[in-house]
Every structure is written in C-alpha cells, then in structure tokens.
PDB file of N, CA and C in Angstrom:
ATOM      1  N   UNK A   1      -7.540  27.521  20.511  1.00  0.00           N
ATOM      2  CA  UNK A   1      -7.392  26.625  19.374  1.00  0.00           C
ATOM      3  C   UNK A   1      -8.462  25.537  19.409  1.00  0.00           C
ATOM      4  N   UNK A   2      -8.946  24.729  20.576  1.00  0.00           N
ATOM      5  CA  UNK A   2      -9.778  24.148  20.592  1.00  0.00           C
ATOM      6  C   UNK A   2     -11.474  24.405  20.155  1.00  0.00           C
ATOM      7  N   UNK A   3     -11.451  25.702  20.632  1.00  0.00           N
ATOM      8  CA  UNK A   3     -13.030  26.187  20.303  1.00  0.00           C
ATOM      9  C   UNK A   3     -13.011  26.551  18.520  1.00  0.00           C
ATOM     10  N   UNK A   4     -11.700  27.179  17.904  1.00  0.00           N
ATOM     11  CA  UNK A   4     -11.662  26.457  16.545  1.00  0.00           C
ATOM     12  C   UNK A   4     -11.521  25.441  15.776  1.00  0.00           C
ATOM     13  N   UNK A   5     -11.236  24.279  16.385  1.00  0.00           N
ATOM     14  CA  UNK A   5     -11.451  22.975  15.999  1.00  0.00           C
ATOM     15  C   UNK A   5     -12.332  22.489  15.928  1.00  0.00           C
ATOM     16  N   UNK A   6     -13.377  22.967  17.112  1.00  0.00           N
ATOM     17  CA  UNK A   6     -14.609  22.248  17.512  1.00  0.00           C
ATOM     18  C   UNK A   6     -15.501  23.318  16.514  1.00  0.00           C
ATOM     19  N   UNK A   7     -15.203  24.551  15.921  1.00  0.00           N
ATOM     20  CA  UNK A   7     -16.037  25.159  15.478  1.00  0.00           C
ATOM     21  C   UNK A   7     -16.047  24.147  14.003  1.00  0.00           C
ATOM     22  N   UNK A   8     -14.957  23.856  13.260  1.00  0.00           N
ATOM     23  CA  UNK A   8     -14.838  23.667  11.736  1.00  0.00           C
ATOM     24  C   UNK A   8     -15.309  22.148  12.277  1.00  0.00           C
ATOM     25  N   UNK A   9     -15.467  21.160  12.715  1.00  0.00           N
ATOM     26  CA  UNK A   9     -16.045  20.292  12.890  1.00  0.00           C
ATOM     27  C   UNK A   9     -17.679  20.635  13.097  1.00  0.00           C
ATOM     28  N   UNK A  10     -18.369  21.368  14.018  1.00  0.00           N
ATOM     29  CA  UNK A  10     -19.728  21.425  13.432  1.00  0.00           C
ATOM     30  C   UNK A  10     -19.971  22.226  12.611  1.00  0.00           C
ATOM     31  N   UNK A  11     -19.454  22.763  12.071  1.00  0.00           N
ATOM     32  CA  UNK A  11     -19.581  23.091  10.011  1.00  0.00           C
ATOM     33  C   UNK A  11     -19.497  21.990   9.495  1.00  0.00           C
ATOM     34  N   UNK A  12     -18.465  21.484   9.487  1.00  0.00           N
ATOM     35  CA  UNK A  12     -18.561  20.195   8.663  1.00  0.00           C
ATOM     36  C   UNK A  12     -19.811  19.267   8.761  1.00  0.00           C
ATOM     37  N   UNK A  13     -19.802  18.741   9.622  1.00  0.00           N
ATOM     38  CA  UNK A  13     -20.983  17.876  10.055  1.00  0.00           C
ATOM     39  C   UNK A  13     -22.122  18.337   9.927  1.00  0.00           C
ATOM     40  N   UNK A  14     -22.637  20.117   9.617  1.00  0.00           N
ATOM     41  CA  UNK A  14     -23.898  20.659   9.461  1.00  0.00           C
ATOM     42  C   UNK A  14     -23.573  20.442   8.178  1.00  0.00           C
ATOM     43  N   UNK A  15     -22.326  21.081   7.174  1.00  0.00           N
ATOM     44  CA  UNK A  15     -22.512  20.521   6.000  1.00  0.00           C
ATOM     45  C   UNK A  15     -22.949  19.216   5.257  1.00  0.00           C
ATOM     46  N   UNK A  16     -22.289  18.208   5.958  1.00  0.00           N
ATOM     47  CA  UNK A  16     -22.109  16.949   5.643  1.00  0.00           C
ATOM     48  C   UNK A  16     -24.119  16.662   6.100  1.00  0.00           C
ATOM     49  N   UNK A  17     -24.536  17.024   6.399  1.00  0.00           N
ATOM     50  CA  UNK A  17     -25.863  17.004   7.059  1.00  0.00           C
ATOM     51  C   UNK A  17     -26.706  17.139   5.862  1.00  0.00           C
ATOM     52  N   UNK A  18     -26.322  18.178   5.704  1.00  0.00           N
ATOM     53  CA  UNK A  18     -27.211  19.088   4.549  1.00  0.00           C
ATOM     54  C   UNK A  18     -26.807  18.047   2.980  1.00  0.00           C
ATOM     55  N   UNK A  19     -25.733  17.753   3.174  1.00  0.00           N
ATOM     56  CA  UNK A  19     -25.643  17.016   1.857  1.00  0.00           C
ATOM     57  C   UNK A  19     -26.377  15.684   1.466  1.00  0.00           C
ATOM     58  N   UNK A  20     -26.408  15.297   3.073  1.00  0.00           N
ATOM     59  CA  UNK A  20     -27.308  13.619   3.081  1.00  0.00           C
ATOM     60  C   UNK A  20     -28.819  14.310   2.565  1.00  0.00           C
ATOM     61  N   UNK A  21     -29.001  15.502   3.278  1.00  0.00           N
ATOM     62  CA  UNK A  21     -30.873  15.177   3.039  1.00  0.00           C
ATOM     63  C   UNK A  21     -30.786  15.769   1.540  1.00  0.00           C
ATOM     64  N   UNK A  22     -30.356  16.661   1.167  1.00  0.00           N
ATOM     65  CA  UNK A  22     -30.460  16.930  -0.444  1.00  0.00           C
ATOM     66  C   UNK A  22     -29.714  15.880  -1.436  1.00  0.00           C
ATOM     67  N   UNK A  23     -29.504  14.711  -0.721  1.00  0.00           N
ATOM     68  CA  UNK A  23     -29.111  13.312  -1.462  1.00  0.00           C
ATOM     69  C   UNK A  23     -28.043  13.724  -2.829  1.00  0.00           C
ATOM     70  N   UNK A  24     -26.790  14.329  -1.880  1.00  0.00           N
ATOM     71  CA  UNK A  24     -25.961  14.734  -3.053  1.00  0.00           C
ATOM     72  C   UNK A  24     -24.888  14.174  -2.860  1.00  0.00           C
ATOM     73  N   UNK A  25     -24.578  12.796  -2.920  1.00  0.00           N
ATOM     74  CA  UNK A  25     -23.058  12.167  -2.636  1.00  0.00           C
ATOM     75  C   UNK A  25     -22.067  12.412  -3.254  1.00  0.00           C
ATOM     76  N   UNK A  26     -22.221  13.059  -4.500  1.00  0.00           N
ATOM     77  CA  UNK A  26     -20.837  13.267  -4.699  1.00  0.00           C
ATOM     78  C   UNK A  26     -20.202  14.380  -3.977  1.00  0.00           C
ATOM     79  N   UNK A  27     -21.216  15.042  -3.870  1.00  0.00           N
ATOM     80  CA  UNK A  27     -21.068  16.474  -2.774  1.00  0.00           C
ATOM     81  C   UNK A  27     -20.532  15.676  -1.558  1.00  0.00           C
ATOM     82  N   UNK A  28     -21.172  15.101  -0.627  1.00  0.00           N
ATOM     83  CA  UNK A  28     -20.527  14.924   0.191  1.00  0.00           C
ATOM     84  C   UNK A  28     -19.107  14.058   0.336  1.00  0.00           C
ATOM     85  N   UNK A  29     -18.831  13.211  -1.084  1.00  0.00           N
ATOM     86  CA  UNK A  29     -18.052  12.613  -0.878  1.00  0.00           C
ATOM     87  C   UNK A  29     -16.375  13.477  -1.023  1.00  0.00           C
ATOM     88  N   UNK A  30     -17.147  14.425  -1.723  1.00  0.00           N
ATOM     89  CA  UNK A  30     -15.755  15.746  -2.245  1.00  0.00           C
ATOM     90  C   UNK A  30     -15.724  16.446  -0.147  1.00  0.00           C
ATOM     91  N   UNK A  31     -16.513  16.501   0.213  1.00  0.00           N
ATOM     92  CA  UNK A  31     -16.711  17.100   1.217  1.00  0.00           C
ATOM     93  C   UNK A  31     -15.768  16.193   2.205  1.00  0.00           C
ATOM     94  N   UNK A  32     -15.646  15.088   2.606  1.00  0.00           N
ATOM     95  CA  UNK A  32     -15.482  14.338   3.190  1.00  0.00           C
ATOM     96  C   UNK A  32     -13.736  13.830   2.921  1.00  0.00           C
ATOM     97  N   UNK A  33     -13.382  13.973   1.501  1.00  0.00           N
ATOM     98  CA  UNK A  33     -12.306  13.868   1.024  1.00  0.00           C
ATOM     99  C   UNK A  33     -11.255  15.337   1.856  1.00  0.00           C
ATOM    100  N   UNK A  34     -12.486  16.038   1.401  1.00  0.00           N
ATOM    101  CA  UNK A  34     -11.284  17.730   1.396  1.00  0.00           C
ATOM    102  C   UNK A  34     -11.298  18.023   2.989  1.00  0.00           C
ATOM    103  N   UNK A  35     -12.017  17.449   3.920  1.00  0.00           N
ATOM    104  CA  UNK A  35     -12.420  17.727   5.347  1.00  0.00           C
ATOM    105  C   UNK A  35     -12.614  16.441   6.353  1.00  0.00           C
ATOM    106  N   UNK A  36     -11.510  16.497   6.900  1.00  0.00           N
ATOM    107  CA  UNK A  36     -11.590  15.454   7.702  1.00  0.00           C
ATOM    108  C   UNK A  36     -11.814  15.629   9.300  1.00  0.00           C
ATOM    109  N   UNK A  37     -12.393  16.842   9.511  1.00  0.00           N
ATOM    110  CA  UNK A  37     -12.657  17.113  11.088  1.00  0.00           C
ATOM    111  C   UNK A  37     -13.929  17.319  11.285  1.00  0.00           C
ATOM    112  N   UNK A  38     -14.580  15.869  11.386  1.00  0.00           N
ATOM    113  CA  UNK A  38     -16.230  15.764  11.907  1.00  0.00           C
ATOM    114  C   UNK A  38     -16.023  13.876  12.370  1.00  0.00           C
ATOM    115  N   UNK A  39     -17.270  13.695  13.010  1.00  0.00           N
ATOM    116  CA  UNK A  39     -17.164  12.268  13.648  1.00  0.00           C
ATOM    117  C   UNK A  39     -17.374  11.472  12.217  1.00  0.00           C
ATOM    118  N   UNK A  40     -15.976  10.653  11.664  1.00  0.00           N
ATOM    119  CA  UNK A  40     -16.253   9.800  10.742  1.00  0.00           C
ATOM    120  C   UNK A  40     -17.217   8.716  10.986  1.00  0.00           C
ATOM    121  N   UNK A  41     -16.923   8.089  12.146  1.00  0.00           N
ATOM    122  CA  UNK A  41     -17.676   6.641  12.281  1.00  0.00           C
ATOM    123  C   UNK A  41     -19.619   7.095  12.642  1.00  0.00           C
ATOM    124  N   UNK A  42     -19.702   8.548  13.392  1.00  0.00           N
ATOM    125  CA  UNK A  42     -20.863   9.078  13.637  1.00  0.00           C
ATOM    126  C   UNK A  42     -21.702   8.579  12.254  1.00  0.00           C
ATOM    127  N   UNK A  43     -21.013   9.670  11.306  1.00  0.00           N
ATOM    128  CA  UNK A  43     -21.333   9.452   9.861  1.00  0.00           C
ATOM    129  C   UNK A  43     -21.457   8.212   8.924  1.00  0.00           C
ATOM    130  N   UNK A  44     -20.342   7.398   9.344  1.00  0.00           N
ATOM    131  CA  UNK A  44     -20.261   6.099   8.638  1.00  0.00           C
ATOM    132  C   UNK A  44     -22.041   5.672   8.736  1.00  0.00           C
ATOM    133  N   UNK A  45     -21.973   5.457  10.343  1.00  0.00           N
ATOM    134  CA  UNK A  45     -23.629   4.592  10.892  1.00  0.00           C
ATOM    135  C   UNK A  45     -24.699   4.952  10.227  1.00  0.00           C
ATOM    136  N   UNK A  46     -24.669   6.617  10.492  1.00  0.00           N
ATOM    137  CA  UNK A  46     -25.704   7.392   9.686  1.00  0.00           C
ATOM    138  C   UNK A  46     -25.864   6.911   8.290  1.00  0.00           C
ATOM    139  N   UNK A  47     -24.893   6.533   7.672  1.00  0.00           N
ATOM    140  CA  UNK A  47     -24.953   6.258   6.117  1.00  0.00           C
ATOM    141  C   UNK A  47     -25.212   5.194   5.788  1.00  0.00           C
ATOM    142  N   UNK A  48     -24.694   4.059   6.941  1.00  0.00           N
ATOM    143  CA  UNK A  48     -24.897   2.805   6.686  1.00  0.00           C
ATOM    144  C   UNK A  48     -26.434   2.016   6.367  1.00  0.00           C
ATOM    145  N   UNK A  49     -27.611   2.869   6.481  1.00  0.00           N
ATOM    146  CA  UNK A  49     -28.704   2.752   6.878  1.00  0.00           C
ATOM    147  C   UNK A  49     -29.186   3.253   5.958  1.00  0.00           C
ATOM    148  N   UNK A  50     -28.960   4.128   4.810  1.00  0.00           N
ATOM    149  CA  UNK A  50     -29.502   5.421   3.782  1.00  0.00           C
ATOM    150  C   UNK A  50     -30.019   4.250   3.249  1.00  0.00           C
ATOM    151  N   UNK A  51     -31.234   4.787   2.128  1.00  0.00           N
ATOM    152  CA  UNK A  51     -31.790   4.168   1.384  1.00  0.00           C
ATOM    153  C   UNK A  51     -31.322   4.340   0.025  1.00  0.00           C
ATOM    154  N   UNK A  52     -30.190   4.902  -0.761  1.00  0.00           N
ATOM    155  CA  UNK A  52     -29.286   5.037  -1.720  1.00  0.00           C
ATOM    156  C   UNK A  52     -28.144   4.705  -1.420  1.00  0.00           C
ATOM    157  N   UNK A  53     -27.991   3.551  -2.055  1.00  0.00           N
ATOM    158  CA  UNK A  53     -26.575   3.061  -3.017  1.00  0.00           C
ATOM    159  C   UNK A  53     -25.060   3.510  -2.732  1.00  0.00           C
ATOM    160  N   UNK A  54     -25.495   4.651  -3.051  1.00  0.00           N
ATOM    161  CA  UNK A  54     -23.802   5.509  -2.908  1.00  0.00           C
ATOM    162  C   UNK A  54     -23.609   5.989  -1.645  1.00  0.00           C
ATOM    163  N   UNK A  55     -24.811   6.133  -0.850  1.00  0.00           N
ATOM    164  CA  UNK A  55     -24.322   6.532   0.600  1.00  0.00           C
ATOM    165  C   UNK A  55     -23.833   5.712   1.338  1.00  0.00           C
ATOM    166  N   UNK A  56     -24.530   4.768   1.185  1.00  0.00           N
ATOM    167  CA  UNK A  56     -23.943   2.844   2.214  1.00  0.00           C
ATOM    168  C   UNK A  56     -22.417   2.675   1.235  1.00  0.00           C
ATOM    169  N   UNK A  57     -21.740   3.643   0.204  1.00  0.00           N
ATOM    170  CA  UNK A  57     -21.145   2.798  -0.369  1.00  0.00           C
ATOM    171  C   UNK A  57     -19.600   4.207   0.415  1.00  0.00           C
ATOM    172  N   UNK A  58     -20.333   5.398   0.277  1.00  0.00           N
ATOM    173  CA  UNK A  58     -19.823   6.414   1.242  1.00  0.00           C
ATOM    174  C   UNK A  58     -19.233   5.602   2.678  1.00  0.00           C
ATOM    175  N   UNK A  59     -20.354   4.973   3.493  1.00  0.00           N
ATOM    176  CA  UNK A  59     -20.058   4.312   4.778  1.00  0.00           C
ATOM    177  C   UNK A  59     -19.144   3.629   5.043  1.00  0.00           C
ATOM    178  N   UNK A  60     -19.047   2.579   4.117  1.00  0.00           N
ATOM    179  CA  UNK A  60     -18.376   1.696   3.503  1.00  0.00           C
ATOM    180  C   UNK A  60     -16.568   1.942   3.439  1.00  0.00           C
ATOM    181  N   UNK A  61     -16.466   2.965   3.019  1.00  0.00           N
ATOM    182  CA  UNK A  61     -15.341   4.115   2.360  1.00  0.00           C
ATOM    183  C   UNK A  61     -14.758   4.615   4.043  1.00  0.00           C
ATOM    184  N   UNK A  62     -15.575   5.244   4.812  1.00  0.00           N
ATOM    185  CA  UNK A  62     -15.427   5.955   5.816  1.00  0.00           C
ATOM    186  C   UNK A  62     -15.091   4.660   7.110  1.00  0.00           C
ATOM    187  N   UNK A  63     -15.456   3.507   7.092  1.00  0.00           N
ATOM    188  CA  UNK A  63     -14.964   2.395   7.681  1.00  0.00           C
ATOM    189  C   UNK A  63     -14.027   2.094   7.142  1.00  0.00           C
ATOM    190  N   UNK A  64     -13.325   1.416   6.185  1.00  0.00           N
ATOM    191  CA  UNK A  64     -12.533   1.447   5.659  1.00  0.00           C
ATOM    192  C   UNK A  64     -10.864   2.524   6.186  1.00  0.00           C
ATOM    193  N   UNK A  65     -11.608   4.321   5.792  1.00  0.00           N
ATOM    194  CA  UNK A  65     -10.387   4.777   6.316  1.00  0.00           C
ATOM    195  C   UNK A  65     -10.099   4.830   7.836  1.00  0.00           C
ATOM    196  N   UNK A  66     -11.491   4.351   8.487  1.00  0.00           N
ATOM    197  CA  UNK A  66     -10.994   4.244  10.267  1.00  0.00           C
ATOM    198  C   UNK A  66     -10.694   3.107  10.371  1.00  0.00           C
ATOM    199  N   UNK A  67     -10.223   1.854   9.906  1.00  0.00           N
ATOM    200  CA  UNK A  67      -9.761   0.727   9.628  1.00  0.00           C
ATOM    201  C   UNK A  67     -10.631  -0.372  10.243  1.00  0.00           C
ATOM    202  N   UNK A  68     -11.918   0.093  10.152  1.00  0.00           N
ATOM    203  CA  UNK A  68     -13.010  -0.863  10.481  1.00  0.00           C
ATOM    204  C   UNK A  68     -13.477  -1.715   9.710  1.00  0.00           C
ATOM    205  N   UNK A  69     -12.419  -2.601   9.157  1.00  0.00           N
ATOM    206  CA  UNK A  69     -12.355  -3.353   8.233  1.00  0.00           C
ATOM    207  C   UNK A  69     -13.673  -4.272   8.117  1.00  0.00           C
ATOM    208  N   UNK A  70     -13.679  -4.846   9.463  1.00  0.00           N
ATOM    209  CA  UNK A  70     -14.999  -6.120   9.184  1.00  0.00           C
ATOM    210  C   UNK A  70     -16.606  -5.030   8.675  1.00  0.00           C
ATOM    211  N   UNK A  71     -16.760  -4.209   9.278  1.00  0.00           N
ATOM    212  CA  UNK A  71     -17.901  -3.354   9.431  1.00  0.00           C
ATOM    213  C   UNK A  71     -17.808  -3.012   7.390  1.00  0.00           C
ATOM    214  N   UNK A  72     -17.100  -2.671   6.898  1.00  0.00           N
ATOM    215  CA  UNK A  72     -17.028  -2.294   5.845  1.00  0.00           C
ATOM    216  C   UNK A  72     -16.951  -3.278   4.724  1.00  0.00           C
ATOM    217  N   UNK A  73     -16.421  -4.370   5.313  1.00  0.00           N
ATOM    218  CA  UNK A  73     -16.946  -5.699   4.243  1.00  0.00           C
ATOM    219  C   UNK A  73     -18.241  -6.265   4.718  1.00  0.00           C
ATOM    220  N   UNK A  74     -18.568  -6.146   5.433  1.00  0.00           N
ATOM    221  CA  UNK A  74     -19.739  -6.449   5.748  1.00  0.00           C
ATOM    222  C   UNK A  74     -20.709  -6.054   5.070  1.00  0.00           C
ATOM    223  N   UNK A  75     -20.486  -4.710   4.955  1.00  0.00           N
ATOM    224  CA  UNK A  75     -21.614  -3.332   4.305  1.00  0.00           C
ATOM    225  C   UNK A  75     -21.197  -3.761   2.837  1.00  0.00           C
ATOM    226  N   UNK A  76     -20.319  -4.100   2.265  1.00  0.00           N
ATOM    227  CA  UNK A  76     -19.736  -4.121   1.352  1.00  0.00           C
ATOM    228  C   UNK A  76     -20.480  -5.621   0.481  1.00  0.00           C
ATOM    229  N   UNK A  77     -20.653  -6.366   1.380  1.00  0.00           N
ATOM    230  CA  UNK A  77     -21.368  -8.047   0.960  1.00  0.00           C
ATOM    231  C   UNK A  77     -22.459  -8.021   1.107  1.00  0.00           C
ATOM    232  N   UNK A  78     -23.088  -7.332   2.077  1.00  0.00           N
ATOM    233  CA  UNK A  78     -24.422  -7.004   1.751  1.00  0.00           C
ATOM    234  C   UNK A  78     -25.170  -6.148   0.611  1.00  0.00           C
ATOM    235  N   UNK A  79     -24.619  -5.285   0.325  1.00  0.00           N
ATOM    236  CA  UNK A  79     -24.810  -4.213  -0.612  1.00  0.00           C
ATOM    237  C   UNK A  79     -24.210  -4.722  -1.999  1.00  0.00           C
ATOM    238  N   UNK A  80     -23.447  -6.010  -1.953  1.00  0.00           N
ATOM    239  CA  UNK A  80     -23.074  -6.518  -3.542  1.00  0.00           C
ATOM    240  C   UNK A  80     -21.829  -5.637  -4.257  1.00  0.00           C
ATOM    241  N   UNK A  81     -20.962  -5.086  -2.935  1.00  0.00           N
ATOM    242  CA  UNK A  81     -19.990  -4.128  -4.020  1.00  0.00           C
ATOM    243  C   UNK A  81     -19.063  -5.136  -3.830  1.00  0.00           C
ATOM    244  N   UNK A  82     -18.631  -5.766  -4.514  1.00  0.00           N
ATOM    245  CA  UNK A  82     -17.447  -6.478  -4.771  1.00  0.00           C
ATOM    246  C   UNK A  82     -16.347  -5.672  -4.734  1.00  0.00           C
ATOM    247  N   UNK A  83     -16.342  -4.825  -6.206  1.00  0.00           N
ATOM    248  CA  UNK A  83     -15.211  -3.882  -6.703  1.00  0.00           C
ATOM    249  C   UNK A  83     -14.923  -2.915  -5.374  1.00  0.00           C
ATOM    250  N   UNK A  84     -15.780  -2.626  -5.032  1.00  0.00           N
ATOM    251  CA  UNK A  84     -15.016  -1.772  -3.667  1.00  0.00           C
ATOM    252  C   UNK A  84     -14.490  -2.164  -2.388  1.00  0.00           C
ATOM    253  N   UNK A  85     -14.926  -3.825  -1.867  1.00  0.00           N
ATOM    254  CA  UNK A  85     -14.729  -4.161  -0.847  1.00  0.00           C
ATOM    255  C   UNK A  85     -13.166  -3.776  -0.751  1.00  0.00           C
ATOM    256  N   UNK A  86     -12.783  -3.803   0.616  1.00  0.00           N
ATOM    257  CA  UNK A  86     -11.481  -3.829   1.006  1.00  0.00           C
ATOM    258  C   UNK A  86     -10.538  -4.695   0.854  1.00  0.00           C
ATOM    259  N   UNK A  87     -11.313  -5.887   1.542  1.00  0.00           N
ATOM    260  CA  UNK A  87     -10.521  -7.183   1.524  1.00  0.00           C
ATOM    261  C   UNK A  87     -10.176  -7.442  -0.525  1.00  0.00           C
ATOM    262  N   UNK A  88     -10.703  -6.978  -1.016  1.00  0.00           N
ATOM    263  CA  UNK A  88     -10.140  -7.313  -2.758  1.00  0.00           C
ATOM    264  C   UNK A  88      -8.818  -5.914  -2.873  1.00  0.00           C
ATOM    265  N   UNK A  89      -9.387  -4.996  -2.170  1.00  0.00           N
ATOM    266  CA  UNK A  89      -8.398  -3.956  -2.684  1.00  0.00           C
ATOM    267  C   UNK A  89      -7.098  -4.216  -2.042  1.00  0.00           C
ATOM    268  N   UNK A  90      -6.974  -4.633  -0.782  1.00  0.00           N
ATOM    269  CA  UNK A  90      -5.874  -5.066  -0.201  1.00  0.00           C
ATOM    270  C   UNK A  90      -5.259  -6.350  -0.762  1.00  0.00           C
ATOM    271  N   UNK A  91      -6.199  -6.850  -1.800  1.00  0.00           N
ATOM    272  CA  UNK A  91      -5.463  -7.971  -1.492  1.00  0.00           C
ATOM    273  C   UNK A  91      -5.457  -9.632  -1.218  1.00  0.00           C
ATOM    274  N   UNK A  92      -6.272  -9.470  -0.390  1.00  0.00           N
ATOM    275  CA  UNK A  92      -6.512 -10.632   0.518  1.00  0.00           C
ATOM    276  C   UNK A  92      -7.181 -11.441  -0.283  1.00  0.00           C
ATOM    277  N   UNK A  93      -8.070 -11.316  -1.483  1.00  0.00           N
ATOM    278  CA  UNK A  93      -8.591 -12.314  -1.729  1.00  0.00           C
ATOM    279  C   UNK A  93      -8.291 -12.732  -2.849  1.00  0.00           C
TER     280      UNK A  93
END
C-alpha cells in the first residue's frame, strides 16, 4: 500500500510540475483541489516565488489549507489580495 501511495504522489507532483511550467493555474488549481497526495507546503514555496499572479495566489491557498496562516497573509499583503487573505475570510478583521 505504501509503494502506491508514494506512486500517486509522484504523479501528482510530476503533474502539478508540468502545470507550473506550461503556466496553467487553473489546471493546476483543479489538480490540487481533486488531489491531495503530493508535498503541499513543497509546492506552496515553489509557488510563492512564480512570477504570475495566480500562482503566489495558488501558494497562498495551499498555506492557508496547511494552516500556515501567517505565511499566507503575508503572501497575501504583499501581493495586494485583500479579497483572499485569510485573516478577512475568517473573520478577524
């Protein structure tokens, strides 16, 4: 069972790969929704750094569901997303 776990995780992550360099976020974000067995936070970092919009906003999203709250408002105030930060969606502010 393990060597199939570990298999659909590097699929994923070769997918999720392939989606960053052909700069297709909604692709990956459907990807990421429907598949949750690859290193989220791996990915978060990776994204956090992209030079498009929707990928830092992907990162953002993926901190968020590992409850890396500060990391994701952070990304979130730098990048000017208000509407998505956490701290508004929860609430807090």
């Amino acid at each position: 069972m393990l060597c199939l776990l570990l298999y659909w995780q590097t699929v994923n992550e070769a997918l999720n790969n392939l989606l960053i360099e052909e700069e297709d976020h909604q692709g990956l974000r459907a990807s990421i929704e429907a598949f949750d067995n690859f290193d989220n936070i791996g990915l978060a970092q990776k994204l956090e750094k992209h030079e498009l919009l929707e990928f830092r906003r992907i990162a953002a999203y993926l901190y968020k569901g590992n409850n890396r709250w500060k990391q994701s408002v952070e990304l979130c105030k730098r990048d000017k997303l208000y509407k998505v930060c956490p701290i508004v969606h929860c609430g807090c502010v």
